[in-house]
N, C-alpha and C. Protein backbone atom coordinates (compact mmCIF):
# COMPACT_ATOMS: atom_id res chain seq x y z
N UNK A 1 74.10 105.16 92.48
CA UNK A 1 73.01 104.80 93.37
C UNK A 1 71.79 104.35 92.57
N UNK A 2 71.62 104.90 91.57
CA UNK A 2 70.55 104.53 90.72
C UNK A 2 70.38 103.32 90.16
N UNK A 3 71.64 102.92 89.57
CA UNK A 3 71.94 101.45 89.22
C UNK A 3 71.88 100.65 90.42
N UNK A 4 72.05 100.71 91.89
CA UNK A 4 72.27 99.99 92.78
C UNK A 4 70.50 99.63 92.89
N UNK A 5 70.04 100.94 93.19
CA UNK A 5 68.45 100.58 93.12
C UNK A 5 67.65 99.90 92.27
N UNK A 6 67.84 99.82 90.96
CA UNK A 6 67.73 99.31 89.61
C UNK A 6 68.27 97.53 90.22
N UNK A 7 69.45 96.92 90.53
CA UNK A 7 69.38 95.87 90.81
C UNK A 7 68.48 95.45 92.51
N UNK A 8 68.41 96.47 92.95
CA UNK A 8 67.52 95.98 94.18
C UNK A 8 66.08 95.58 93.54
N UNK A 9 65.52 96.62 92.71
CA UNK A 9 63.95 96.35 92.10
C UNK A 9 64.29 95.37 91.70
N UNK A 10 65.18 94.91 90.89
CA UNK A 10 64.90 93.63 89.74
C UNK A 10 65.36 92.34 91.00
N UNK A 11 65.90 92.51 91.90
CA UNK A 11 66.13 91.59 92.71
C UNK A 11 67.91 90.69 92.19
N UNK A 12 68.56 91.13 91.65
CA UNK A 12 69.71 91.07 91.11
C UNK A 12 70.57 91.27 92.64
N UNK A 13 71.09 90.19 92.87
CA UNK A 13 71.93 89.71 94.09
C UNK A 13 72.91 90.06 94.24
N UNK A 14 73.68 90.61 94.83
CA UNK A 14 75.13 91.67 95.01
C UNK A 14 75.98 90.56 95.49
N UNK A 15 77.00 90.81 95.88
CA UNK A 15 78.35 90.03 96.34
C UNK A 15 78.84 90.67 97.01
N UNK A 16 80.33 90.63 97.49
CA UNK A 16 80.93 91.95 98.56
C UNK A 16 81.93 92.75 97.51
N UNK A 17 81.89 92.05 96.17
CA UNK A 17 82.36 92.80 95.45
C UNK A 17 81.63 93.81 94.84
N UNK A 18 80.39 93.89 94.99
CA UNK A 18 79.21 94.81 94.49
C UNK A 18 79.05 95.89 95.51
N UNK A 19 78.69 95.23 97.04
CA UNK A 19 78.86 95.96 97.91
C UNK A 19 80.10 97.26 98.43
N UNK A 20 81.45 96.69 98.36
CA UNK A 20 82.72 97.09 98.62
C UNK A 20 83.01 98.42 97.45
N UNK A 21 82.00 98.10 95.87
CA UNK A 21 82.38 98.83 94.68
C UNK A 21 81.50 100.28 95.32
N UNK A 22 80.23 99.49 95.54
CA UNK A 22 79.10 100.65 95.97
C UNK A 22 79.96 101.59 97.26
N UNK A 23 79.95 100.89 98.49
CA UNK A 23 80.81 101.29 99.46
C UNK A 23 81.87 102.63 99.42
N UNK A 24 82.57 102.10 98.50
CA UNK A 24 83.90 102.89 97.97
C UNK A 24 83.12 104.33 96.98
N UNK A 25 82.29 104.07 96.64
CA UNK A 25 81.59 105.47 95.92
C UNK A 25 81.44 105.94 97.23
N UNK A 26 80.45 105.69 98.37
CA UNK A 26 79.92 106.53 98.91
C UNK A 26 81.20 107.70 99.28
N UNK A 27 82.54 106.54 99.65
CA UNK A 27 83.45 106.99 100.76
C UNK A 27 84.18 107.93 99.43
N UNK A 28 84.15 107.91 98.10
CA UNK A 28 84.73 108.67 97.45
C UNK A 28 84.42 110.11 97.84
N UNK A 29 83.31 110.18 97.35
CA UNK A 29 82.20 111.06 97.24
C UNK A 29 81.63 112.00 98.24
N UNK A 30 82.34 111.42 99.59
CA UNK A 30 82.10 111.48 101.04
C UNK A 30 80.30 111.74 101.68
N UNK A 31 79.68 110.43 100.37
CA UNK A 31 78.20 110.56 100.77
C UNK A 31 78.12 109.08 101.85
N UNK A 32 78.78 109.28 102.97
CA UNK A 32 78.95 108.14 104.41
C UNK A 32 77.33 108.21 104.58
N UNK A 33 76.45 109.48 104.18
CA UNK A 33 75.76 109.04 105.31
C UNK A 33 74.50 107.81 104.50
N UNK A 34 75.08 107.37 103.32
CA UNK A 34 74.22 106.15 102.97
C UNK A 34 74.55 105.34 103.25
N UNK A 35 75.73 104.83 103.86
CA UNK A 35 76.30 103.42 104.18
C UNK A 35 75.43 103.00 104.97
N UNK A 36 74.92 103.29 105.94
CA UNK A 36 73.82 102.17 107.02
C UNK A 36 72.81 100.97 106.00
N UNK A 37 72.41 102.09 105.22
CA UNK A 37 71.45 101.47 104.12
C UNK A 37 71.98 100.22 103.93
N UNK A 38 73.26 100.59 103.18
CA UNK A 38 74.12 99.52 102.10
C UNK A 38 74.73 98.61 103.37
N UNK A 39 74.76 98.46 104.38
CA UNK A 39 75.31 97.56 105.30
C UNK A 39 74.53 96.76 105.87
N UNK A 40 72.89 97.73 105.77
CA UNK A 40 71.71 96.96 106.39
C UNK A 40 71.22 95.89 104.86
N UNK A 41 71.25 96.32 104.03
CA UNK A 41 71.05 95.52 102.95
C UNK A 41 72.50 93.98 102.91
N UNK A 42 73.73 94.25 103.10
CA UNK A 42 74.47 93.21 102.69
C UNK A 42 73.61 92.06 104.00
N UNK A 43 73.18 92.64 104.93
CA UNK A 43 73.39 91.44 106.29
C UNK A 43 71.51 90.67 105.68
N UNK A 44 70.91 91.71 105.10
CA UNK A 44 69.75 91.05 104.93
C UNK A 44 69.26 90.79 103.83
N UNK A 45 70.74 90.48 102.69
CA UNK A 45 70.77 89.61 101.58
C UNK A 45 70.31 88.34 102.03
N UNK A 46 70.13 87.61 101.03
CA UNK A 46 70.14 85.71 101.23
C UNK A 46 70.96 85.40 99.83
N UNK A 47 72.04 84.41 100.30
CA UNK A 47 72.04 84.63 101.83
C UNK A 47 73.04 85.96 102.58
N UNK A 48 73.25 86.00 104.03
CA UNK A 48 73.88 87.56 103.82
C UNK A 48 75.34 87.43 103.24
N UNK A 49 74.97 88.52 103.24
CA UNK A 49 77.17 89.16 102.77
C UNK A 49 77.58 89.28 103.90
N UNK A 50 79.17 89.02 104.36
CA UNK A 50 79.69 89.24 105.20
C UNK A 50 81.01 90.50 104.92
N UNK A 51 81.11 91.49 105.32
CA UNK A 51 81.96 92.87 105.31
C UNK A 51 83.20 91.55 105.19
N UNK A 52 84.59 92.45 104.48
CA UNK A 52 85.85 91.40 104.96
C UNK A 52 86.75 93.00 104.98
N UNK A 53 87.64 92.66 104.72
CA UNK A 53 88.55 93.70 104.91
C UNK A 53 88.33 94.86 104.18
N UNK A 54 88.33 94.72 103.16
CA UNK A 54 88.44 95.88 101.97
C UNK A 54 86.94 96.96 102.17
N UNK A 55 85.69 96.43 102.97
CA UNK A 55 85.03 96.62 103.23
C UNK A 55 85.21 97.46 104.56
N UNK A 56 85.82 97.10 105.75
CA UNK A 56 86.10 97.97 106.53
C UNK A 56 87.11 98.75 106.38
N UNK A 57 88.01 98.68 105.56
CA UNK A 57 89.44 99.78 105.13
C UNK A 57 88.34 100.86 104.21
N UNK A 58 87.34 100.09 103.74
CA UNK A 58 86.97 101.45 102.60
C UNK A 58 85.98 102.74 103.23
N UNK A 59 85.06 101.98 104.53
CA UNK A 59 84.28 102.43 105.05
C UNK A 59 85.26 103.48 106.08
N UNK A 60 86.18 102.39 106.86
CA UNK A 60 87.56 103.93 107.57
C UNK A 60 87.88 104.60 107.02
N UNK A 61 88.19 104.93 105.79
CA UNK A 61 88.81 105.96 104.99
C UNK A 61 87.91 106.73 104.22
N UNK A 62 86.42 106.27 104.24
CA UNK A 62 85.10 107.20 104.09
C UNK A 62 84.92 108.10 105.68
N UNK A 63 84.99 107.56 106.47
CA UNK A 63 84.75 108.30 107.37
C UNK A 63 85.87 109.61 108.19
N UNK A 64 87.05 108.94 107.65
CA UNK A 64 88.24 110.11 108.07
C UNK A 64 87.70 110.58 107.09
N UNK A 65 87.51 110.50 106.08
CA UNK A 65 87.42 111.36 104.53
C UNK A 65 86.34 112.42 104.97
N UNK A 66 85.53 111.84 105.54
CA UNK A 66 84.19 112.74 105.76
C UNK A 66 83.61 113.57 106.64
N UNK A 67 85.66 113.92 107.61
CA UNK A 67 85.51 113.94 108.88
C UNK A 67 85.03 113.28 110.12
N UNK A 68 84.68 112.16 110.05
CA UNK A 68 83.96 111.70 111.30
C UNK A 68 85.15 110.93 111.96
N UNK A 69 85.87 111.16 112.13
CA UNK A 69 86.76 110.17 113.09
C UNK A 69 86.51 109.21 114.09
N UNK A 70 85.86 110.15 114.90
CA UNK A 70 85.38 109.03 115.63
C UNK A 70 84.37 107.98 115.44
N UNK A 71 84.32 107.89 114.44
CA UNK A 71 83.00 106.65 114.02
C UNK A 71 84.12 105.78 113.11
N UNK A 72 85.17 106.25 112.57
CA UNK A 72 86.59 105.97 112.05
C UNK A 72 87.45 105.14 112.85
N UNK A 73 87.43 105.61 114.32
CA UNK A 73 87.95 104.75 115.42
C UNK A 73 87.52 103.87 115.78
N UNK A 74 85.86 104.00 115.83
CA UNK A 74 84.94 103.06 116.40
C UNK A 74 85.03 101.83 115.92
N UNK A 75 84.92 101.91 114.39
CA UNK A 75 84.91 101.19 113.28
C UNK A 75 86.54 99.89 113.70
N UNK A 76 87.36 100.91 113.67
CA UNK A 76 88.48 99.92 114.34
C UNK A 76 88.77 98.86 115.51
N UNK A 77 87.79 99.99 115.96
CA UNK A 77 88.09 98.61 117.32
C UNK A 77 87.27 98.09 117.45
N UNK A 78 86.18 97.71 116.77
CA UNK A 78 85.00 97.24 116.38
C UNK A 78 85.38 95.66 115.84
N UNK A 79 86.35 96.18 115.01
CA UNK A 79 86.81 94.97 113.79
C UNK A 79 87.86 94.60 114.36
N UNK A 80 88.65 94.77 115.23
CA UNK A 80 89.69 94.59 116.12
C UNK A 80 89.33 93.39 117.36
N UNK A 81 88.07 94.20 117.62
CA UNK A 81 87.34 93.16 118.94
C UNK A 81 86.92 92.05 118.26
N UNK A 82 86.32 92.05 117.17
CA UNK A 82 85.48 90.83 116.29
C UNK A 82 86.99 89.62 116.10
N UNK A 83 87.87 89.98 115.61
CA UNK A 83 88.75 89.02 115.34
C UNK A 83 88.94 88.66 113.87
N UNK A 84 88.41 88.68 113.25
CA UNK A 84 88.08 87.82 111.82
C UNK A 84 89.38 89.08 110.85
N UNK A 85 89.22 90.50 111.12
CA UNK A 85 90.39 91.27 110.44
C UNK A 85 91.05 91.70 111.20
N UNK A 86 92.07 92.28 110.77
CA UNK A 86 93.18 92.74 111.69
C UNK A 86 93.65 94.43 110.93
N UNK A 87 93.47 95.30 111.57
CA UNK A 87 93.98 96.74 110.54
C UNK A 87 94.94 96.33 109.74
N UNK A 88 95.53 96.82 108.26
CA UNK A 88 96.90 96.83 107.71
C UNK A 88 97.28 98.21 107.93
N UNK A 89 98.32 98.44 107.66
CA UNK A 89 99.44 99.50 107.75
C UNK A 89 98.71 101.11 106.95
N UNK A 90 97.67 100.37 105.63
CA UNK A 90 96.99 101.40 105.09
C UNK A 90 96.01 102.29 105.95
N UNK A 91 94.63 101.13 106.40
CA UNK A 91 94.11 101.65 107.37
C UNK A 91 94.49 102.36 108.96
N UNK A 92 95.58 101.69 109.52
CA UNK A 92 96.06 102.71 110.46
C UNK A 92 96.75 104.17 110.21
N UNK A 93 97.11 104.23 109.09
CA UNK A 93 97.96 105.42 108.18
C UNK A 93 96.77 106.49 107.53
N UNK A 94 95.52 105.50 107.51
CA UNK A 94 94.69 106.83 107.10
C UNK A 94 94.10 106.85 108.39
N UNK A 95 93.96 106.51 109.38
CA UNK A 95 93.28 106.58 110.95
C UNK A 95 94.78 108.22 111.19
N UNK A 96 95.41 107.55 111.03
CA UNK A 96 96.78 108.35 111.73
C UNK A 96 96.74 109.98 110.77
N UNK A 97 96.48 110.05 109.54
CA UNK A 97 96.41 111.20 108.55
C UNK A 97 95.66 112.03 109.19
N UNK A 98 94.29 111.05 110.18
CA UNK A 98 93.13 111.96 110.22
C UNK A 98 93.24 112.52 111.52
N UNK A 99 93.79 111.96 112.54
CA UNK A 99 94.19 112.01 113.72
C UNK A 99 94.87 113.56 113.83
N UNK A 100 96.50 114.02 113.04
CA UNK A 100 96.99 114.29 112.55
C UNK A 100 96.23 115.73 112.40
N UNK A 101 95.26 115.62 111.11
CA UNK A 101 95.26 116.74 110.05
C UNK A 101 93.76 117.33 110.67
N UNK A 102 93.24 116.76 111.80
CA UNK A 102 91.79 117.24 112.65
C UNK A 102 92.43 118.50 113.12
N UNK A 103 91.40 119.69 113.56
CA UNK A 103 91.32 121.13 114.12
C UNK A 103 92.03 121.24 115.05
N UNK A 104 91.55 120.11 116.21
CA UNK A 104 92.52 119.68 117.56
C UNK A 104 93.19 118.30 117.34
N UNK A 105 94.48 118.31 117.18
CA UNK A 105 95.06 116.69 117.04
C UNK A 105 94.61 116.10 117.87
N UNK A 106 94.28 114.85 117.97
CA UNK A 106 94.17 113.75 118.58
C UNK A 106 95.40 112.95 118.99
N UNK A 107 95.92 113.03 119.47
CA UNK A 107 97.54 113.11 120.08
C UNK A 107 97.03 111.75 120.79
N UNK A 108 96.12 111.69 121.94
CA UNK A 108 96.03 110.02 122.45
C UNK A 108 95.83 109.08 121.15
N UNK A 109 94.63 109.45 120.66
CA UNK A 109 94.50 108.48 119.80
C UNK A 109 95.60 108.15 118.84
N UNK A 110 96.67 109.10 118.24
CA UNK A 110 97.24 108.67 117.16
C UNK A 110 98.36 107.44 118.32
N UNK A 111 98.68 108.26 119.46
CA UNK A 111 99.78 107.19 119.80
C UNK A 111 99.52 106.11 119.78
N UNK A 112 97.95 105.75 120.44
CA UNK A 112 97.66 104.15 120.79
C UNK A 112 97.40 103.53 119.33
N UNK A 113 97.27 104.13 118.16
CA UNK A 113 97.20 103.66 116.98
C UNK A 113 98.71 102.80 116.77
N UNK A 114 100.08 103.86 116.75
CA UNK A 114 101.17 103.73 116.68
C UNK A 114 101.85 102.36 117.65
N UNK A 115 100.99 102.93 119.07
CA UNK A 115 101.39 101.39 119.94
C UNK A 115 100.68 99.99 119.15
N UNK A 116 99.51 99.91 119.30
CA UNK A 116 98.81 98.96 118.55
C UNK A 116 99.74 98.17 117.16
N UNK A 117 100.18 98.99 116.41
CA UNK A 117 100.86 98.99 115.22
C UNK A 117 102.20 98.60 114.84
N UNK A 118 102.87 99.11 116.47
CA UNK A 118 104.15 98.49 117.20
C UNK A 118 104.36 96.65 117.34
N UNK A 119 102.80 96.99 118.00
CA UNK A 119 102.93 95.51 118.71
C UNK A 119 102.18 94.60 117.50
N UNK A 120 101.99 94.68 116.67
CA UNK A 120 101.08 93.58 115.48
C UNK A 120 102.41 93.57 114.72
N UNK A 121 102.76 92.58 114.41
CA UNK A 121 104.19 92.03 113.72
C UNK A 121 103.62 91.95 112.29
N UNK A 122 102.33 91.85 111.82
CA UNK A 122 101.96 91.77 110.56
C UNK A 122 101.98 92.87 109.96
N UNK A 123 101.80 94.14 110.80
CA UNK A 123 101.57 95.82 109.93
C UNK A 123 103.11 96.26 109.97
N UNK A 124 103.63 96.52 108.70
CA UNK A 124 104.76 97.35 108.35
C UNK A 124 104.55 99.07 108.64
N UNK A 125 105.52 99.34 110.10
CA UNK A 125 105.54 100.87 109.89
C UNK A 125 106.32 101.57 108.91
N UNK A 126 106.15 102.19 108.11
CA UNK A 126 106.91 103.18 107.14
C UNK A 126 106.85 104.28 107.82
N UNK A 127 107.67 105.26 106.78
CA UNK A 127 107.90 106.57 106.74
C UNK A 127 106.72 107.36 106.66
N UNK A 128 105.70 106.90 106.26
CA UNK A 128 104.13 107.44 106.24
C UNK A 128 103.69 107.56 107.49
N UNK A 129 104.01 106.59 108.27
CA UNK A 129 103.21 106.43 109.82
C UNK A 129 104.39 107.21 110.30
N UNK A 130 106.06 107.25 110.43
CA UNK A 130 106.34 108.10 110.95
C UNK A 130 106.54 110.18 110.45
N UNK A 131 106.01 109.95 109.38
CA UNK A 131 105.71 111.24 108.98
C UNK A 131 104.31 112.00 109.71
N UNK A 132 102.92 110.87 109.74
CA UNK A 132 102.13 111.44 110.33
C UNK A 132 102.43 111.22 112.17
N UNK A 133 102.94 110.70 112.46
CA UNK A 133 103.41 111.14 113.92
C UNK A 133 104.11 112.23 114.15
N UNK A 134 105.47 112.49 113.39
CA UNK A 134 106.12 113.53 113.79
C UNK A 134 105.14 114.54 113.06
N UNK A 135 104.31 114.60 112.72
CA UNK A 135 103.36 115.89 112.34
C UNK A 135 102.62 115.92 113.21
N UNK A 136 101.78 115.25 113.80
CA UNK A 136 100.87 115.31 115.20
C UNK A 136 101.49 116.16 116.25
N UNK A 137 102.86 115.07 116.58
CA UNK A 137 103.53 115.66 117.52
C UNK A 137 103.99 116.91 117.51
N UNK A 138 104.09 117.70 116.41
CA UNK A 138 105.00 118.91 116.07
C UNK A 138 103.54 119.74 116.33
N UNK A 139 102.40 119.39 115.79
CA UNK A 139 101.37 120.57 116.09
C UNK A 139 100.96 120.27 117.41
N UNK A 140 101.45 119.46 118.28
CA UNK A 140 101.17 119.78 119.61
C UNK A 140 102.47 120.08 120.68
N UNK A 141 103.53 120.96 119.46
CA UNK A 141 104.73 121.46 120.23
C UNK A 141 105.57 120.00 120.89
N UNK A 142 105.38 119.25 120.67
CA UNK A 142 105.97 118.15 121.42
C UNK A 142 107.30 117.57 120.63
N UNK A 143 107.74 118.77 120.40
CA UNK A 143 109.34 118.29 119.57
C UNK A 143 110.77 117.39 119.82
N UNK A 144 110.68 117.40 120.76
CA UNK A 144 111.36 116.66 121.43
C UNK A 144 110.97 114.89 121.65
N UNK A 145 109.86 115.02 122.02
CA UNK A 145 108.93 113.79 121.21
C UNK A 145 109.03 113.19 120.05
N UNK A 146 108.90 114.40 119.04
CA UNK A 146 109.16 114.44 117.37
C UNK A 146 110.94 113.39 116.74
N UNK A 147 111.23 114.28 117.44
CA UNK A 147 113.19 113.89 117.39
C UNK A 147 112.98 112.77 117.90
N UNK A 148 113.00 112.16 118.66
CA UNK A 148 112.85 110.94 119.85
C UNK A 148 112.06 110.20 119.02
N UNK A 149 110.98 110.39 118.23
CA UNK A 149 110.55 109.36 117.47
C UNK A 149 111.31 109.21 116.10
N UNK A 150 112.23 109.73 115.48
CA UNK A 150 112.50 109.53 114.43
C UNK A 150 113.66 109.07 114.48
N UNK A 151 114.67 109.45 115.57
CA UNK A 151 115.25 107.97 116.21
C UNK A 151 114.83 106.73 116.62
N UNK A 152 113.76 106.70 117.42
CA UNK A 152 113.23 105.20 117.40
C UNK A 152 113.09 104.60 115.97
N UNK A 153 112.14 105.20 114.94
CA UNK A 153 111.69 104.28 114.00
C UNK A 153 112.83 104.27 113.16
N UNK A 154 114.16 104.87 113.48
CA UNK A 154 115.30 104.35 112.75
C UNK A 154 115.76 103.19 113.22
N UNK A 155 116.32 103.49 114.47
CA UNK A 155 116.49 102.32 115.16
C UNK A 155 115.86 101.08 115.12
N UNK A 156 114.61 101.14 115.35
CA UNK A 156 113.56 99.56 115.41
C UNK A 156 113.44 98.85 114.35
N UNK A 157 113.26 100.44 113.14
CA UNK A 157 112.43 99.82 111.88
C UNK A 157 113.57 99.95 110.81
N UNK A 158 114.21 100.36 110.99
CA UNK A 158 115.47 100.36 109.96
C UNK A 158 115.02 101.21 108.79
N UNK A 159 114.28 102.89 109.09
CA UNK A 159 113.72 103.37 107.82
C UNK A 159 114.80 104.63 107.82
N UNK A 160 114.97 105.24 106.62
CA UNK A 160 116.09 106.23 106.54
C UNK A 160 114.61 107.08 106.49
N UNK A 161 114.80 108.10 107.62
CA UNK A 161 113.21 109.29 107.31
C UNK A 161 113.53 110.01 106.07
N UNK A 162 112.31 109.71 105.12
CA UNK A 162 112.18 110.98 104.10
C UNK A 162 111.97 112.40 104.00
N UNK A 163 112.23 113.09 102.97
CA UNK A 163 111.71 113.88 103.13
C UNK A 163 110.38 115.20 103.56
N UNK A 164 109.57 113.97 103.54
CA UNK A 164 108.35 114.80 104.20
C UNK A 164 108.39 114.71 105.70
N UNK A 165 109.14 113.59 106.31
CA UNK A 165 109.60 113.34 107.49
C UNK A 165 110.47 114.52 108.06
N UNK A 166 111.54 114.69 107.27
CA UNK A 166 112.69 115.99 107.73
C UNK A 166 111.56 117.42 107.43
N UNK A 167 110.57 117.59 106.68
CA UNK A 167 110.02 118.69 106.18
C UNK A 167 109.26 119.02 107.44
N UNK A 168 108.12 117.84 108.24
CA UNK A 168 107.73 118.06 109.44
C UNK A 168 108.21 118.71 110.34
């Protein structure tokens, strides 16, 4: 942060690769709650920065990281409605981890993640997305659900479930 401030005084111009580097500290670090700053600064660069992907995958996975989910979700369908990105398989997989591994699962949200994810021909489901489903599902007793999905994503997706899959 110090260095970031250090090029703000000197007036030293960022990129989204400066931004996205900074970004990714906060979300390491799970210090989210400076990002407004650093987002209000890219738009009122000259000229501005525009967020692209790596920018909203880093900021979702700061905010599951930091617990906030729902600003995690927001964030998605945010960038979903805009058009310009589309989630990858990473970002729905850490949406789905957090969904998942929260106090009370979020059981709607992970499915419509999973539907969403179904229907986009560009995101590859793995054994990751069906590991964190049949874990959702299993902490909300819904086993039968569980089974039923790990036949589907054999069936559809042609994945042999792994072991953290059978461990669920």
């Amino acid at each position: 942060m110090a260095l970031y401030e250090d090029m703000r005084t000197q007036r030293i111009p960022c990129n989204t690769i400066t931004y996205n580097t900074i970004l990714n500290h906060f979300a390491q670090s799970r210090a989210m709650r400076r990002v407004p700053q650093v987002l209000e600064d890219m738009r009122a660069s000259t000229p501005p920065v525009e967020p692209d992907i790596v920018t909203y995958s880093t900021l979702i996975k700061g905010f599951c990281a930091s617990g906030n989910l729902d600003r995690a979700l927001g964030l998605q369908r945010e960038m979903r409605a805009d058009g310009k990105f589309m989630p990858d398989e990473m970002m729905y997989n850490s949406l789905l981890d957090r969904c998942a591994s929260a106090k009370r699962p979020r059981l709607p949200d992970a499915l419509r993640l999973v539907d969403e994810m179904r229907k986009d021909n560009r995101v590859k489901l793995n054994n990751y997305t069906l590991h964190m489903l049949v874990k959702i599902l299993g902490r909300c007793k819904l086993l039968d659900q569980a089974f039923s999905a790990v036949d589907e994503f054999t069936a559809d997706f042609g994945l042999s479930p792994s072991i953290q899959v059978y461990h669920c």
